[in-house]
N, C-alpha and C. Protein backbone atom coordinates (compact mmCIF):
# COMPACT_ATOMS: atom_id res chain seq x y z
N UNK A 1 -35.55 -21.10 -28.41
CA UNK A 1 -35.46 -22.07 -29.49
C UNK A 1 -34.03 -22.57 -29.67
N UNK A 2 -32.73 -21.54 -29.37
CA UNK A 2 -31.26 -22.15 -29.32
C UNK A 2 -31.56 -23.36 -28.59
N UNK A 3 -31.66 -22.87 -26.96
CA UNK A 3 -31.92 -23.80 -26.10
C UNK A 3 -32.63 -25.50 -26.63
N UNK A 4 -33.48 -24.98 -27.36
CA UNK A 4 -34.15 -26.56 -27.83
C UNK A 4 -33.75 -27.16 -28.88
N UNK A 5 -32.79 -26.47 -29.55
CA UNK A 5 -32.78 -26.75 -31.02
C UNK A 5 -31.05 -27.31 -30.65
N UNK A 6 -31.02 -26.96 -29.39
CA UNK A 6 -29.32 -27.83 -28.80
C UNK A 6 -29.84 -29.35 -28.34
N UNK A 7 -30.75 -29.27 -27.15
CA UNK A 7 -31.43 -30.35 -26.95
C UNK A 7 -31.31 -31.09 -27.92
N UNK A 8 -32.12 -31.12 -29.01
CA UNK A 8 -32.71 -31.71 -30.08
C UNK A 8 -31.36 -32.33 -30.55
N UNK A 9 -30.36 -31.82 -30.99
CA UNK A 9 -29.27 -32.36 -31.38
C UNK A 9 -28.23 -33.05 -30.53
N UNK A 10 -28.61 -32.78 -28.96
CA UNK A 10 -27.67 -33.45 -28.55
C UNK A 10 -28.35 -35.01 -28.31
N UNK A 11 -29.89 -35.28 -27.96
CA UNK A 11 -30.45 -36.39 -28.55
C UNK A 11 -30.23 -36.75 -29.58
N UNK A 12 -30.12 -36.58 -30.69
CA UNK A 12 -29.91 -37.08 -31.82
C UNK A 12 -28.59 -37.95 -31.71
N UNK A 13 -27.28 -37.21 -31.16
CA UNK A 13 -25.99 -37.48 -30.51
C UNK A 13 -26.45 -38.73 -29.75
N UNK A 14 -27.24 -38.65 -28.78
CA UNK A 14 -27.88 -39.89 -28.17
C UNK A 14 -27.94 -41.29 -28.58
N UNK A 15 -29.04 -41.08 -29.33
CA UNK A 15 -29.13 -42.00 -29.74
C UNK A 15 -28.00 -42.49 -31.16
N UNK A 16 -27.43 -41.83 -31.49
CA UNK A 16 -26.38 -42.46 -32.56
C UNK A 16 -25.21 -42.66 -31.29
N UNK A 17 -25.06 -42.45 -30.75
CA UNK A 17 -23.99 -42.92 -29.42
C UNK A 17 -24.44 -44.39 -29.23
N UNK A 18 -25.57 -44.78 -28.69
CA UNK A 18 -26.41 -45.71 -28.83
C UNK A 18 -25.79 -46.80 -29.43
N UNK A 19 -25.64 -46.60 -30.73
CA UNK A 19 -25.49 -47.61 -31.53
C UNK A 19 -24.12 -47.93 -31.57
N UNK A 20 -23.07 -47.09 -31.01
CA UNK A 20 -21.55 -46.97 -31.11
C UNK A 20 -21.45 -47.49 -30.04
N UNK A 21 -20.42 -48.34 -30.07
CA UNK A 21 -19.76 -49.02 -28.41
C UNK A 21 -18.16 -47.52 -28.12
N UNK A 22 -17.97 -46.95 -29.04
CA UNK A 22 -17.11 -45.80 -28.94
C UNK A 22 -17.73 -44.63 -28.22
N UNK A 23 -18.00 -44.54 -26.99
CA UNK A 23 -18.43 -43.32 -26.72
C UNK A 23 -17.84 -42.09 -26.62
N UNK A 24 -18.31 -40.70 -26.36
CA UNK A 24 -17.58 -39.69 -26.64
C UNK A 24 -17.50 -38.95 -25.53
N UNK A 25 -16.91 -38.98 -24.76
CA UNK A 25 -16.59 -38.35 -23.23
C UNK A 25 -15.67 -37.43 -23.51
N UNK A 26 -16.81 -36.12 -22.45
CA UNK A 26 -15.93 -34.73 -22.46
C UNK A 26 -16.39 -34.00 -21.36
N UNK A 27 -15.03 -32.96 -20.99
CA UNK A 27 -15.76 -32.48 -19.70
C UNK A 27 -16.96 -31.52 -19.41
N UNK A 28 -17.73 -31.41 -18.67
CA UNK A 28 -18.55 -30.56 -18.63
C UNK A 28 -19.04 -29.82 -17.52
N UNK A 29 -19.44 -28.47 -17.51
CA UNK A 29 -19.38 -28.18 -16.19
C UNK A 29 -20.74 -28.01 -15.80
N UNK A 30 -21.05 -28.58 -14.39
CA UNK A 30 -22.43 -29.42 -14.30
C UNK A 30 -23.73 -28.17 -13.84
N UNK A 31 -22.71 -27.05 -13.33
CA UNK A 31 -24.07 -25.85 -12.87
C UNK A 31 -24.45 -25.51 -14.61
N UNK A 32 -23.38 -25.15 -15.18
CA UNK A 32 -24.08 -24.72 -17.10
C UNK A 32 -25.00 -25.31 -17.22
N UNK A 33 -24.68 -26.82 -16.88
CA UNK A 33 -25.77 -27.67 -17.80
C UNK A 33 -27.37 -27.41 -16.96
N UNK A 34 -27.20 -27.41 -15.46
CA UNK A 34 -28.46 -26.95 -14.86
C UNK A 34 -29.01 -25.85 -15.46
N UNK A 35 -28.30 -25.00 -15.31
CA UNK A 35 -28.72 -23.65 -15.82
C UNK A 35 -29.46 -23.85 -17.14
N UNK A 36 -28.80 -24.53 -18.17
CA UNK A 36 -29.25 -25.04 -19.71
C UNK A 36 -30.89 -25.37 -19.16
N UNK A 37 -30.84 -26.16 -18.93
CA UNK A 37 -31.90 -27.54 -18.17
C UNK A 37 -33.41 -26.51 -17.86
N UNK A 38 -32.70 -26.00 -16.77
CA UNK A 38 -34.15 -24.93 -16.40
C UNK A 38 -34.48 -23.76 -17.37
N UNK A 39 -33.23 -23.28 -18.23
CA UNK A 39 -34.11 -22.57 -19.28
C UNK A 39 -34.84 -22.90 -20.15
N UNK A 40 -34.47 -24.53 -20.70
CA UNK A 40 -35.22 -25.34 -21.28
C UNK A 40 -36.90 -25.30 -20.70
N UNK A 41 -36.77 -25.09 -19.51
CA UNK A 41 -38.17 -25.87 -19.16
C UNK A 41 -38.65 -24.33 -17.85
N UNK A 42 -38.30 -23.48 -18.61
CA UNK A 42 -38.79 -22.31 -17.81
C UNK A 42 -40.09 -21.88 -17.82
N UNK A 43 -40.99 -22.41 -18.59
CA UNK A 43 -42.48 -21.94 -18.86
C UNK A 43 -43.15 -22.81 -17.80
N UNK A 44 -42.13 -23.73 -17.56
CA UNK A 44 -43.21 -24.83 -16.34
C UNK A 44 -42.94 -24.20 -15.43
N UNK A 45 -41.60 -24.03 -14.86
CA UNK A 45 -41.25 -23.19 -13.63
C UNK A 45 -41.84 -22.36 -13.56
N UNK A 46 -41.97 -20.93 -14.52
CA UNK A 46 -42.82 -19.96 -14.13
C UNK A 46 -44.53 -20.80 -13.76
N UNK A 47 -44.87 -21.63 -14.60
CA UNK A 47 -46.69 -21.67 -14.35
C UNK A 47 -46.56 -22.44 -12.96
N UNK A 48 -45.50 -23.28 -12.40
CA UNK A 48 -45.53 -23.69 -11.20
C UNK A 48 -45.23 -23.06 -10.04
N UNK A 49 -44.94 -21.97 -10.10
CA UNK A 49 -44.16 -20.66 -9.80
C UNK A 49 -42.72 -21.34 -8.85
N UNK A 50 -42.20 -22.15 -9.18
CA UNK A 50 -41.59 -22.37 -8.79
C UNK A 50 -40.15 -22.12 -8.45
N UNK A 51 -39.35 -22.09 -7.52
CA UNK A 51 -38.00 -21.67 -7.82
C UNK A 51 -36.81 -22.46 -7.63
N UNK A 52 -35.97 -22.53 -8.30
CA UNK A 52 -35.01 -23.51 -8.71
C UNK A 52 -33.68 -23.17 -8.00
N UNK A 53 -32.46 -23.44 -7.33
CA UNK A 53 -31.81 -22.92 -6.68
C UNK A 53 -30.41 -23.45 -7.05
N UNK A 54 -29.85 -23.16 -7.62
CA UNK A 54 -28.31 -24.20 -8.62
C UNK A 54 -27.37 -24.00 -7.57
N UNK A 55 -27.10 -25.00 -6.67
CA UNK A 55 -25.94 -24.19 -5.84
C UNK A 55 -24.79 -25.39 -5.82
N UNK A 56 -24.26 -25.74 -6.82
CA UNK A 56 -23.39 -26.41 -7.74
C UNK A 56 -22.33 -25.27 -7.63
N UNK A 57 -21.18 -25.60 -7.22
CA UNK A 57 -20.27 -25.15 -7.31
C UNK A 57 -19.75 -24.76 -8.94
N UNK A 58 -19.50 -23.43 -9.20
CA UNK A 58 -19.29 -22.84 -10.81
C UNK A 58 -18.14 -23.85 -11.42
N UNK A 59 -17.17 -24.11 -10.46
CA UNK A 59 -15.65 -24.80 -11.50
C UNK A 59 -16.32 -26.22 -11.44
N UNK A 60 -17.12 -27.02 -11.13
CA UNK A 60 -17.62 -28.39 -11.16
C UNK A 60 -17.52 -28.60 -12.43
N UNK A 61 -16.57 -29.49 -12.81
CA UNK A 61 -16.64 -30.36 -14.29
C UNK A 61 -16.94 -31.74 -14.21
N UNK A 62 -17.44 -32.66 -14.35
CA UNK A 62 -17.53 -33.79 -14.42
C UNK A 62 -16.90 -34.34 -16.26
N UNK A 63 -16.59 -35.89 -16.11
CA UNK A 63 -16.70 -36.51 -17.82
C UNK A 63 -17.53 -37.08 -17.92
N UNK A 64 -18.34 -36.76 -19.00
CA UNK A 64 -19.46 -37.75 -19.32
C UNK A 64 -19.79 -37.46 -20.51
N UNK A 65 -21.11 -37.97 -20.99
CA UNK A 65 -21.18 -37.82 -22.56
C UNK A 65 -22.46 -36.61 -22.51
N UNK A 66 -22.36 -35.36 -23.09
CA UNK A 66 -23.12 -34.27 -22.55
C UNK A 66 -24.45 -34.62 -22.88
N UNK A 67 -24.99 -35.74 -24.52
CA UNK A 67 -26.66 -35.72 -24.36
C UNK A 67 -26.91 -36.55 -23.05
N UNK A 68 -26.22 -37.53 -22.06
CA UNK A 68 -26.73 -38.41 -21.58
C UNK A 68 -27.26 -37.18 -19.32
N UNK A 69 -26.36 -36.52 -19.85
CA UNK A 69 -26.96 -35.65 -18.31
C UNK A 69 -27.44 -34.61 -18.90
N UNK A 70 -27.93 -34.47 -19.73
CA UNK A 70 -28.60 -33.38 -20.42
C UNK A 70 -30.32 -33.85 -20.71
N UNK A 71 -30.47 -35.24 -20.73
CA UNK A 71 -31.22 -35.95 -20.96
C UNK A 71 -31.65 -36.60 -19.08
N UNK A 72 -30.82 -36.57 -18.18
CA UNK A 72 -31.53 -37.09 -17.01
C UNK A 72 -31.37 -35.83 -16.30
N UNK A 73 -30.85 -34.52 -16.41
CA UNK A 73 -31.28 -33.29 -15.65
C UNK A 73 -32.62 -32.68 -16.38
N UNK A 74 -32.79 -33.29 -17.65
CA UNK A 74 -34.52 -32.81 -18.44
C UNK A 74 -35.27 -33.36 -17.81
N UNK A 75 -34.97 -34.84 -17.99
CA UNK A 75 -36.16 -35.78 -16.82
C UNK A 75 -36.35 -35.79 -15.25
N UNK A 76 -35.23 -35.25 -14.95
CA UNK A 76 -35.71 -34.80 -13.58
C UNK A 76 -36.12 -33.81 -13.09
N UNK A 77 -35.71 -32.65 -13.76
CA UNK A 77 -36.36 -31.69 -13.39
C UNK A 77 -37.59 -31.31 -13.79
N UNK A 78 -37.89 -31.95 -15.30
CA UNK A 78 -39.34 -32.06 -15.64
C UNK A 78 -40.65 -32.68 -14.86
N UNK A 79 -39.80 -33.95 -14.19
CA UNK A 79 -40.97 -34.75 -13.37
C UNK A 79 -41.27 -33.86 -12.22
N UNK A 80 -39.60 -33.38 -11.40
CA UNK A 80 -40.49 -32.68 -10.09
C UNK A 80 -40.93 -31.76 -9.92
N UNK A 81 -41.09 -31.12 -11.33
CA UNK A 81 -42.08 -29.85 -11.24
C UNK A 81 -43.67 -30.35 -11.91
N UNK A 82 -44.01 -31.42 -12.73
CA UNK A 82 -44.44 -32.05 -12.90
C UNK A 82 -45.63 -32.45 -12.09
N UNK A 83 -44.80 -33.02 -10.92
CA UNK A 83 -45.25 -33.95 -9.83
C UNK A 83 -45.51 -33.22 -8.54
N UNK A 84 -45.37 -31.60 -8.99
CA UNK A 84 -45.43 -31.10 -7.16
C UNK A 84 -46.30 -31.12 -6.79
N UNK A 85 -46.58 -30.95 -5.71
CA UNK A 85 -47.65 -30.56 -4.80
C UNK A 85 -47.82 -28.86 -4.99
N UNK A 86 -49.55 -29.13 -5.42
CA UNK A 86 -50.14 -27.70 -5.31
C UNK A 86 -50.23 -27.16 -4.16
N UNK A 87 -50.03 -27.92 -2.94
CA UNK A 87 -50.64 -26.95 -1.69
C UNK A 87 -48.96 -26.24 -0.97
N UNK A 88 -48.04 -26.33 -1.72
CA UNK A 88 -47.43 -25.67 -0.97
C UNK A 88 -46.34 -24.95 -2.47
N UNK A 89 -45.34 -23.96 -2.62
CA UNK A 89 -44.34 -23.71 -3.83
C UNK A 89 -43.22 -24.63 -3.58
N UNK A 90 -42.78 -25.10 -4.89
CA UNK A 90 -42.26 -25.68 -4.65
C UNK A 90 -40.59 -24.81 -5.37
């Protein structure tokens, strides 16, 4: 529930960013946020039995605004577990 209840607010951040032409860029380091990402959405992974493999270098920081890759590592990793194919693990 941390996990979602960060989500939840960093959307919120989102969309009031949205409305600001001031955006708020900071660094972030991009395996955390994977890591974040799939605990978020670990009940799919387990029912897909799927396994996830972060091999993102640990010191990787990128700048960006944290709801906006927090929001397209949800949607992507949601769709391709989503979208797999049953006949093989994905």
């Amino acid at each position: 529930t941390v996990k979602l209840n960060e989500t939840v607010n960093n959307l919120a951040d989102f969309v009031s960013f949205q409305e600001n032409t001031d955006k708020h860029y900071r660094m972030v380091n991009l395996r955390e946020e994977i890591d974040k990402t799939c605990s978020i959405v670990s009940q799919l992974i387990h029912e897909k039995n799927a396994e996830i493999l972060n091999e993102v270098d640990s010191d990787l920081e990128v700048k960006l605004i944290p709801s906006y890759i927090e929001s397209i590592l949800l949607n992507l990793l949601s769709n391709a577990l989503k979208y797999s194919s049953e006949e093989r693990r994905s």
